[in-house]
PDB file of N, CA and C in Angstrom:
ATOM      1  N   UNK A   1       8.510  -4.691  -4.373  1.00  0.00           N
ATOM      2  CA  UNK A   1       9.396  -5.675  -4.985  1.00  0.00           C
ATOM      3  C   UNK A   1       9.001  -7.072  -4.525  1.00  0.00           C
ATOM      4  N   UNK A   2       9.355  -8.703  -5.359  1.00  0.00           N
ATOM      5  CA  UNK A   2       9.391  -8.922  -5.027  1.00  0.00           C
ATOM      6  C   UNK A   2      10.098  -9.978  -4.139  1.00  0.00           C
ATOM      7  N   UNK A   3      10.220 -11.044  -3.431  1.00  0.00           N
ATOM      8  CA  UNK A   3      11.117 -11.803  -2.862  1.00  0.00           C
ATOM      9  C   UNK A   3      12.545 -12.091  -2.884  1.00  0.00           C
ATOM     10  N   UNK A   4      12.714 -11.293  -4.562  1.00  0.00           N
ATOM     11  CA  UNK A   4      13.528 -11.505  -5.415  1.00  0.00           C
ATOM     12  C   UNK A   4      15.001 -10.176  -5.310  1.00  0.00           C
ATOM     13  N   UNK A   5      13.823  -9.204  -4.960  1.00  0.00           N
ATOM     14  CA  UNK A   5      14.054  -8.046  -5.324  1.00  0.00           C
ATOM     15  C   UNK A   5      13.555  -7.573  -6.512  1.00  0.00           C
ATOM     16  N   UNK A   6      12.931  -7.790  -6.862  1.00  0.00           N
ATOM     17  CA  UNK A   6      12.742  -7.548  -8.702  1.00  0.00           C
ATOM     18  C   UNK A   6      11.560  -6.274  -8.203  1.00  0.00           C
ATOM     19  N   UNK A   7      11.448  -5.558  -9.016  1.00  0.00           N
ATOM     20  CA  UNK A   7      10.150  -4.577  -9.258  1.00  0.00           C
ATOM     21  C   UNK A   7       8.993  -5.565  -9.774  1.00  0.00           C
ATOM     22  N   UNK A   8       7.689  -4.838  -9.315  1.00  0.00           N
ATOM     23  CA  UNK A   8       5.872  -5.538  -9.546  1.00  0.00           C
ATOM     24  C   UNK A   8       5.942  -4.238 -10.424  1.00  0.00           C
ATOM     25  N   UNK A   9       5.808  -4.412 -11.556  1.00  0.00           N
ATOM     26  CA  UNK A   9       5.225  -2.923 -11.996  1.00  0.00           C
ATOM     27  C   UNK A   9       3.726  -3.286 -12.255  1.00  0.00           C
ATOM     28  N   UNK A  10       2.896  -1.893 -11.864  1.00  0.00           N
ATOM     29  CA  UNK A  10       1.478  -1.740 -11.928  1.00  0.00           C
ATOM     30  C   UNK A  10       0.783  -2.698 -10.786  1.00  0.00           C
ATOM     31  N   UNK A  11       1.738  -3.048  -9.714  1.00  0.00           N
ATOM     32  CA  UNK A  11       0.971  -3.249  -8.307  1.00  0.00           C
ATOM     33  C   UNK A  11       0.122  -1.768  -7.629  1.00  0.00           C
ATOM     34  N   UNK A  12      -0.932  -2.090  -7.419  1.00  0.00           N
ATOM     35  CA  UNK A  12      -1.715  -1.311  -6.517  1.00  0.00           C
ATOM     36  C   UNK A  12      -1.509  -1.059  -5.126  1.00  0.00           C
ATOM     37  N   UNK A  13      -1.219  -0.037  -4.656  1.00  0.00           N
ATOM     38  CA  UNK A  13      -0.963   0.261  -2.971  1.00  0.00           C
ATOM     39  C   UNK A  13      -2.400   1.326  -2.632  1.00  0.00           C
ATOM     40  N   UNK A  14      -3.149   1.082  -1.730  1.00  0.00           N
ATOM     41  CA  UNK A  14      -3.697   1.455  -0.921  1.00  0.00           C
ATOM     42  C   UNK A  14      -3.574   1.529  -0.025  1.00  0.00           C
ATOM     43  N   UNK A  15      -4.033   3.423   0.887  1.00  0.00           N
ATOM     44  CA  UNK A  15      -3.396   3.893   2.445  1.00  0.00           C
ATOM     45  C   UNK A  15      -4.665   4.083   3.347  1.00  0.00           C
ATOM     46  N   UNK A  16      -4.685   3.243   4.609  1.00  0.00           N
ATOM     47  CA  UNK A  16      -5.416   3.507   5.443  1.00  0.00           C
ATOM     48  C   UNK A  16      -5.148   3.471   6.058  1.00  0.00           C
ATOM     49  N   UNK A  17      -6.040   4.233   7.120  1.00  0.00           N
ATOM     50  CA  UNK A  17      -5.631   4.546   8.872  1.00  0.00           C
ATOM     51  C   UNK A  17      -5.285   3.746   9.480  1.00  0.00           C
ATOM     52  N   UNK A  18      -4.024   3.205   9.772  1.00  0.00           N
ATOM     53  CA  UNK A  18      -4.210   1.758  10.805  1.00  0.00           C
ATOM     54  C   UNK A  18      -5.022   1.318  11.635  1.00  0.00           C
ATOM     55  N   UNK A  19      -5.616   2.159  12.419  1.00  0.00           N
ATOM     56  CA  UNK A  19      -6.292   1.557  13.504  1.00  0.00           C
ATOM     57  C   UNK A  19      -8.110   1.259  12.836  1.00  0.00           C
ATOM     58  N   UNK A  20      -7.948   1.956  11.861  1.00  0.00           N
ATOM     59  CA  UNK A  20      -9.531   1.693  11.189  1.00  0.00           C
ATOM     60  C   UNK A  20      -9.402   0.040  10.576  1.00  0.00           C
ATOM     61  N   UNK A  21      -8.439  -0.073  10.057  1.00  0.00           N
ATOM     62  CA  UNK A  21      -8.010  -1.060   8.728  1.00  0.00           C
ATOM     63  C   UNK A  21      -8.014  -2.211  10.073  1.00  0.00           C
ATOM     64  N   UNK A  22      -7.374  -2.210  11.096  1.00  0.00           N
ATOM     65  CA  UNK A  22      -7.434  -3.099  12.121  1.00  0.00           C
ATOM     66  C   UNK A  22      -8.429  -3.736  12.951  1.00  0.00           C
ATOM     67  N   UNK A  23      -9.472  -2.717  12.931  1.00  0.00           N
ATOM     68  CA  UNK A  23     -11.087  -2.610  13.403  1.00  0.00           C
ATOM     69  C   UNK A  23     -11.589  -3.387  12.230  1.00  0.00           C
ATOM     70  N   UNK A  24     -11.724  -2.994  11.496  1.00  0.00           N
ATOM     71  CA  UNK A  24     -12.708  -3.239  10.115  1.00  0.00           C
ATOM     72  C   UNK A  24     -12.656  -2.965   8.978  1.00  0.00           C
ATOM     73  N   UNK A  25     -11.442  -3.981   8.140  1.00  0.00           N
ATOM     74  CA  UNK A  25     -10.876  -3.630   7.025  1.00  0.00           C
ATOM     75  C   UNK A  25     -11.688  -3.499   5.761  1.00  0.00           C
ATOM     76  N   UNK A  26     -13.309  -4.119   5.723  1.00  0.00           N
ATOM     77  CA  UNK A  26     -14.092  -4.100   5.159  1.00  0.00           C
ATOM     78  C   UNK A  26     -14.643  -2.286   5.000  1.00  0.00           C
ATOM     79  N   UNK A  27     -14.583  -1.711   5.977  1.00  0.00           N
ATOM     80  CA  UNK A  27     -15.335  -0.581   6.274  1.00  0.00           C
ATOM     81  C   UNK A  27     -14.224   0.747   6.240  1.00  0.00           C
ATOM     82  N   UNK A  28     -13.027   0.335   6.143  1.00  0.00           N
ATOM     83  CA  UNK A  28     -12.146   1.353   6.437  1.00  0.00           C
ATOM     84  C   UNK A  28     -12.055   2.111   5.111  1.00  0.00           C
ATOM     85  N   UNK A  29     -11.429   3.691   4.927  1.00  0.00           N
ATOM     86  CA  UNK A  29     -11.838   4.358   3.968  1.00  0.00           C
ATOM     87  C   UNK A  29     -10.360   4.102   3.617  1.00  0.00           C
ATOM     88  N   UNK A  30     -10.273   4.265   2.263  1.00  0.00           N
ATOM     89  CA  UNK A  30      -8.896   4.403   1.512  1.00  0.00           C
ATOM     90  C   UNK A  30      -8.163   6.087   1.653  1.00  0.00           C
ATOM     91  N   UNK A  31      -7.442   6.401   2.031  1.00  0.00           N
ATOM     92  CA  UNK A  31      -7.092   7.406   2.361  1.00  0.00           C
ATOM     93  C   UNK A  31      -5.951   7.938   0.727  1.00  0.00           C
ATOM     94  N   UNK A  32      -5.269   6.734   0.112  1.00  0.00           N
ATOM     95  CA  UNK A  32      -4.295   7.664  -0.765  1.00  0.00           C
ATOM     96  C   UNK A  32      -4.300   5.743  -1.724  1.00  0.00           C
ATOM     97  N   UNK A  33      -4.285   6.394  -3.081  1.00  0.00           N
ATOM     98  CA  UNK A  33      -3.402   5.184  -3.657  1.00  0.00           C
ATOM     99  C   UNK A  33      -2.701   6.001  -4.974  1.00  0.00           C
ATOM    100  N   UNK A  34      -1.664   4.402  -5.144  1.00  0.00           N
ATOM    101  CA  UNK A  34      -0.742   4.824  -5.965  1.00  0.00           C
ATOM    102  C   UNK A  34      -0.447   3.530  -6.270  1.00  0.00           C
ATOM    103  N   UNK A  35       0.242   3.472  -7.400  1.00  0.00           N
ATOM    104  CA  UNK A  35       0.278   2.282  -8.452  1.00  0.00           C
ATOM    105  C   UNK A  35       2.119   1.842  -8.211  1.00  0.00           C
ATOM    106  N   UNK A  36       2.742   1.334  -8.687  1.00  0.00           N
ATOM    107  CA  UNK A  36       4.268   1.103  -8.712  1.00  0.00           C
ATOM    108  C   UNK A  36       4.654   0.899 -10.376  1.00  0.00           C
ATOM    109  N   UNK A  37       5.957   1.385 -10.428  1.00  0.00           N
ATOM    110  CA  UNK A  37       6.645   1.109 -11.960  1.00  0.00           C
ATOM    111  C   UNK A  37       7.431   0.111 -11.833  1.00  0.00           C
ATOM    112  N   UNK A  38       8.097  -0.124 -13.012  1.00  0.00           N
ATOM    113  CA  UNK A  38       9.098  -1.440 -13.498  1.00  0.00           C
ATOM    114  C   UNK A  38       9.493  -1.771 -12.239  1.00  0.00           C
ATOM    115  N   UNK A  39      10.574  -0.664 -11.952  1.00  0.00           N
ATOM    116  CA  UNK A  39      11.328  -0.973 -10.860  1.00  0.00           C
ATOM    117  C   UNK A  39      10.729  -1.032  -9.448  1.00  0.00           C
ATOM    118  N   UNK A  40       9.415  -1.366  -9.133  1.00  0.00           N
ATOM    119  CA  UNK A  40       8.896  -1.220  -7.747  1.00  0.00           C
ATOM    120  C   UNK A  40       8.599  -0.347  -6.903  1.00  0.00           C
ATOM    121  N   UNK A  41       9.064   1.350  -7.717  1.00  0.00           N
ATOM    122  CA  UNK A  41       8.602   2.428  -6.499  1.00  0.00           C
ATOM    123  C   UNK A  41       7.596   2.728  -6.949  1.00  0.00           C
ATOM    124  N   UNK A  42       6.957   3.656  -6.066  1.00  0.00           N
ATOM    125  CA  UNK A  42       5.615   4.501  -6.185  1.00  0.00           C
ATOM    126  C   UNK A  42       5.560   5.044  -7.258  1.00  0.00           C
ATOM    127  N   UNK A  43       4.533   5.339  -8.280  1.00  0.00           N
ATOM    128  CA  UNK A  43       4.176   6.087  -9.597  1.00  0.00           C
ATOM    129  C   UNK A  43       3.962   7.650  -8.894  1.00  0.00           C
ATOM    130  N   UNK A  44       3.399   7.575  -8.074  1.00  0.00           N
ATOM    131  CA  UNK A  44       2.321   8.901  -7.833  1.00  0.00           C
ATOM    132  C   UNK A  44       3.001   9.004  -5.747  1.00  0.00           C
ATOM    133  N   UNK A  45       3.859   9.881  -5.396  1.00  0.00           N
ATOM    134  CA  UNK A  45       3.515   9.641  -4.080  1.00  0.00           C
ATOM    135  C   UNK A  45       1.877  10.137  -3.263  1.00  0.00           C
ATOM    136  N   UNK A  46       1.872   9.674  -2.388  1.00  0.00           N
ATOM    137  CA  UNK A  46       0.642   9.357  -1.437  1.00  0.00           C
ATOM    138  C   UNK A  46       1.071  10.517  -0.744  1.00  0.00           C
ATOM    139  N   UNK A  47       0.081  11.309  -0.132  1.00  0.00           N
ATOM    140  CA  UNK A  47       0.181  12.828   0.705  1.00  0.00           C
ATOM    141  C   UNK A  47      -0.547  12.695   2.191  1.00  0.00           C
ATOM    142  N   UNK A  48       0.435  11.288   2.604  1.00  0.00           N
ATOM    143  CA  UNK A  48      -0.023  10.976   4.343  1.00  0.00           C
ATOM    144  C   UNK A  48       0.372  11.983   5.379  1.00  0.00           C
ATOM    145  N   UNK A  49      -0.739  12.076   6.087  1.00  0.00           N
ATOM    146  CA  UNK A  49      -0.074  13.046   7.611  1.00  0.00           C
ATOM    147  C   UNK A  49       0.777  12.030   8.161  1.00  0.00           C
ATOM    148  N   UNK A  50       1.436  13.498   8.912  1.00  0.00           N
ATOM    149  CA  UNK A  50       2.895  12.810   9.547  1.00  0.00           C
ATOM    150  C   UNK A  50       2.467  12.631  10.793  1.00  0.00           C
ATOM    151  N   UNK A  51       3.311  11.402  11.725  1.00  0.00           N
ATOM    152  CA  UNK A  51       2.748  11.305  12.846  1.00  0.00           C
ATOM    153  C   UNK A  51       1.743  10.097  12.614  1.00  0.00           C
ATOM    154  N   UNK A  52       0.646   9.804  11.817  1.00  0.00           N
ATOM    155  CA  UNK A  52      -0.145   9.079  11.729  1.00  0.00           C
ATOM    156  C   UNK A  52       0.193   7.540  11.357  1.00  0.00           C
ATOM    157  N   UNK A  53      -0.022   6.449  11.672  1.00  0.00           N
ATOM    158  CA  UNK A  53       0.115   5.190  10.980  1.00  0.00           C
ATOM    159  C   UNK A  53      -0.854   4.823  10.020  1.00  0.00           C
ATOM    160  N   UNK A  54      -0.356   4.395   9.117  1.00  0.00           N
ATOM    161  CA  UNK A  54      -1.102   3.878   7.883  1.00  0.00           C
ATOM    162  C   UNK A  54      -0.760   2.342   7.435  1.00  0.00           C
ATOM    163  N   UNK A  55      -1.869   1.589   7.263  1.00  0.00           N
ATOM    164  CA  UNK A  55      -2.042   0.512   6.830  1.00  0.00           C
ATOM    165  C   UNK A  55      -1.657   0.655   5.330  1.00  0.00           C
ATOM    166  N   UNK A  56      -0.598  -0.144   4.716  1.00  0.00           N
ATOM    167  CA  UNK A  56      -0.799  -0.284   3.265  1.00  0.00           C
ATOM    168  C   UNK A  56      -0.739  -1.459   2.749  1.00  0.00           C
ATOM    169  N   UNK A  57      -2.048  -1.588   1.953  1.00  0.00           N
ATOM    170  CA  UNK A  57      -2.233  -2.828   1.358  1.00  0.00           C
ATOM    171  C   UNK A  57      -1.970  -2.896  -0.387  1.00  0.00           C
ATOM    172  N   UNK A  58      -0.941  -3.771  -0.427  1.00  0.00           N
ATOM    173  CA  UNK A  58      -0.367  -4.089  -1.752  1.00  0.00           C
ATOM    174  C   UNK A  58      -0.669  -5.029  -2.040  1.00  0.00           C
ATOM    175  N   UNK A  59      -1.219  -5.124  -3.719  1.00  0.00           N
ATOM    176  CA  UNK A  59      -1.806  -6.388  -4.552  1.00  0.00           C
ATOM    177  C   UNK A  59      -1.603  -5.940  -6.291  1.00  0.00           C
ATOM    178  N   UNK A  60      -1.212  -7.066  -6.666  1.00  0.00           N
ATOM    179  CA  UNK A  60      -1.510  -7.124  -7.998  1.00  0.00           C
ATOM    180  C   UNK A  60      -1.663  -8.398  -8.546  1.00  0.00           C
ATOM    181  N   UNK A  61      -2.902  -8.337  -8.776  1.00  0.00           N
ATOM    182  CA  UNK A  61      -3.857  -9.944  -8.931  1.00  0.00           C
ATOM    183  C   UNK A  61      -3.261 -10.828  -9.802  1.00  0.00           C
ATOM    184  N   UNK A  62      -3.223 -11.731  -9.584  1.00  0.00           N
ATOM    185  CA  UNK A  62      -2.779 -12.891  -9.756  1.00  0.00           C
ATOM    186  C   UNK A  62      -1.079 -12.883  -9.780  1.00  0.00           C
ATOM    187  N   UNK A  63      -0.455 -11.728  -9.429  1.00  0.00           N
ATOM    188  CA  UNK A  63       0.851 -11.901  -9.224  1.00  0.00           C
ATOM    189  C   UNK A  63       1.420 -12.023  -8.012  1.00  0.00           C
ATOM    190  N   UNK A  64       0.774 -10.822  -7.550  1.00  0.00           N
ATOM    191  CA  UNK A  64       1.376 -10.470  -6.016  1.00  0.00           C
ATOM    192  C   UNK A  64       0.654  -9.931  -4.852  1.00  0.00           C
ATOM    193  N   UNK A  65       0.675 -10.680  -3.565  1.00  0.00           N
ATOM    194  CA  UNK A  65       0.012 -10.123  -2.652  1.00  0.00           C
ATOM    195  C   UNK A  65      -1.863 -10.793  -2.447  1.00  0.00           C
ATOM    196  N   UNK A  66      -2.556 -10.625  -1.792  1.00  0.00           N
ATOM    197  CA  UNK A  66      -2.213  -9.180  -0.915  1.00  0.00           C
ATOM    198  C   UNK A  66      -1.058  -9.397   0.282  1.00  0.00           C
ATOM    199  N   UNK A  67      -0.630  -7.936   0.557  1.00  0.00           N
ATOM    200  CA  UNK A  67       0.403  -8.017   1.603  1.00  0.00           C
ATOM    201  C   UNK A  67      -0.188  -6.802   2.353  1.00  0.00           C
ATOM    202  N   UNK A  68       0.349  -6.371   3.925  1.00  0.00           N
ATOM    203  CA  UNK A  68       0.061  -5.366   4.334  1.00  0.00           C
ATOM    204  C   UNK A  68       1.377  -5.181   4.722  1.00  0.00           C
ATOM    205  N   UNK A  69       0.985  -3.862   5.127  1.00  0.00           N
ATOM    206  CA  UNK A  69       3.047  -2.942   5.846  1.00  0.00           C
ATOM    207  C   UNK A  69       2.509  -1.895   6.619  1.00  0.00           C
ATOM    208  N   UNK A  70       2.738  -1.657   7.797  1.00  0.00           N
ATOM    209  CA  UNK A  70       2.437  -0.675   8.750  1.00  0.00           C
ATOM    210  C   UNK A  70       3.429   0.482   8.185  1.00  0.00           C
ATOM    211  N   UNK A  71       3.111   1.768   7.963  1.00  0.00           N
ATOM    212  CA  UNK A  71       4.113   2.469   8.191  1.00  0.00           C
ATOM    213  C   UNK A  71       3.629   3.971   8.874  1.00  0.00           C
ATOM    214  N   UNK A  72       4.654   4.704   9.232  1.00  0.00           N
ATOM    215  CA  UNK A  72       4.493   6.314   9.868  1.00  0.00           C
ATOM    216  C   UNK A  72       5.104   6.869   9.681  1.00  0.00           C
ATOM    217  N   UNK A  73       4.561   7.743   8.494  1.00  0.00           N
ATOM    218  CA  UNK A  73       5.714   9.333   7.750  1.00  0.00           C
ATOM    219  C   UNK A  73       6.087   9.960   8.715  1.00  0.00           C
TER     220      UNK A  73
END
């Protein structure tokens, strides 16, 4: 979403390992993506191990982002 609250629909989310994405975001592998609808959630969920932190980087060009968000399923 954004600032607004509003939904990005057809923003791009990409999942990587945190600590890779932190090392060398150039080099780090994409682990899961998924797109967002009208309303801002996930199209497709992402099938992250639990326990693990993941870098996610959200963009949709020329609208929104890039942004990153740490998270751990």
């Amino acid at each position: 979403v954004d600032g607004s609250g509003n939904g990005i629909v057809d923003a791009t989310i990409h999942a990587y390992v945190a600590s890779a994405f932190t090392s060398n975001p150039l080099t780090a592998t994409v682990q899961a993506t998924t797109t967002t609808s009208a309303d801002g959630r996930w199209e497709f969920p992402m099938m992250l191990d639990s326990g693990t932190t993941y870098t996610l980087y959200i963009y949709k060009q020329g609208v929104y982002g890039p942004a990153t968000v740490n998270v751990t399923p």
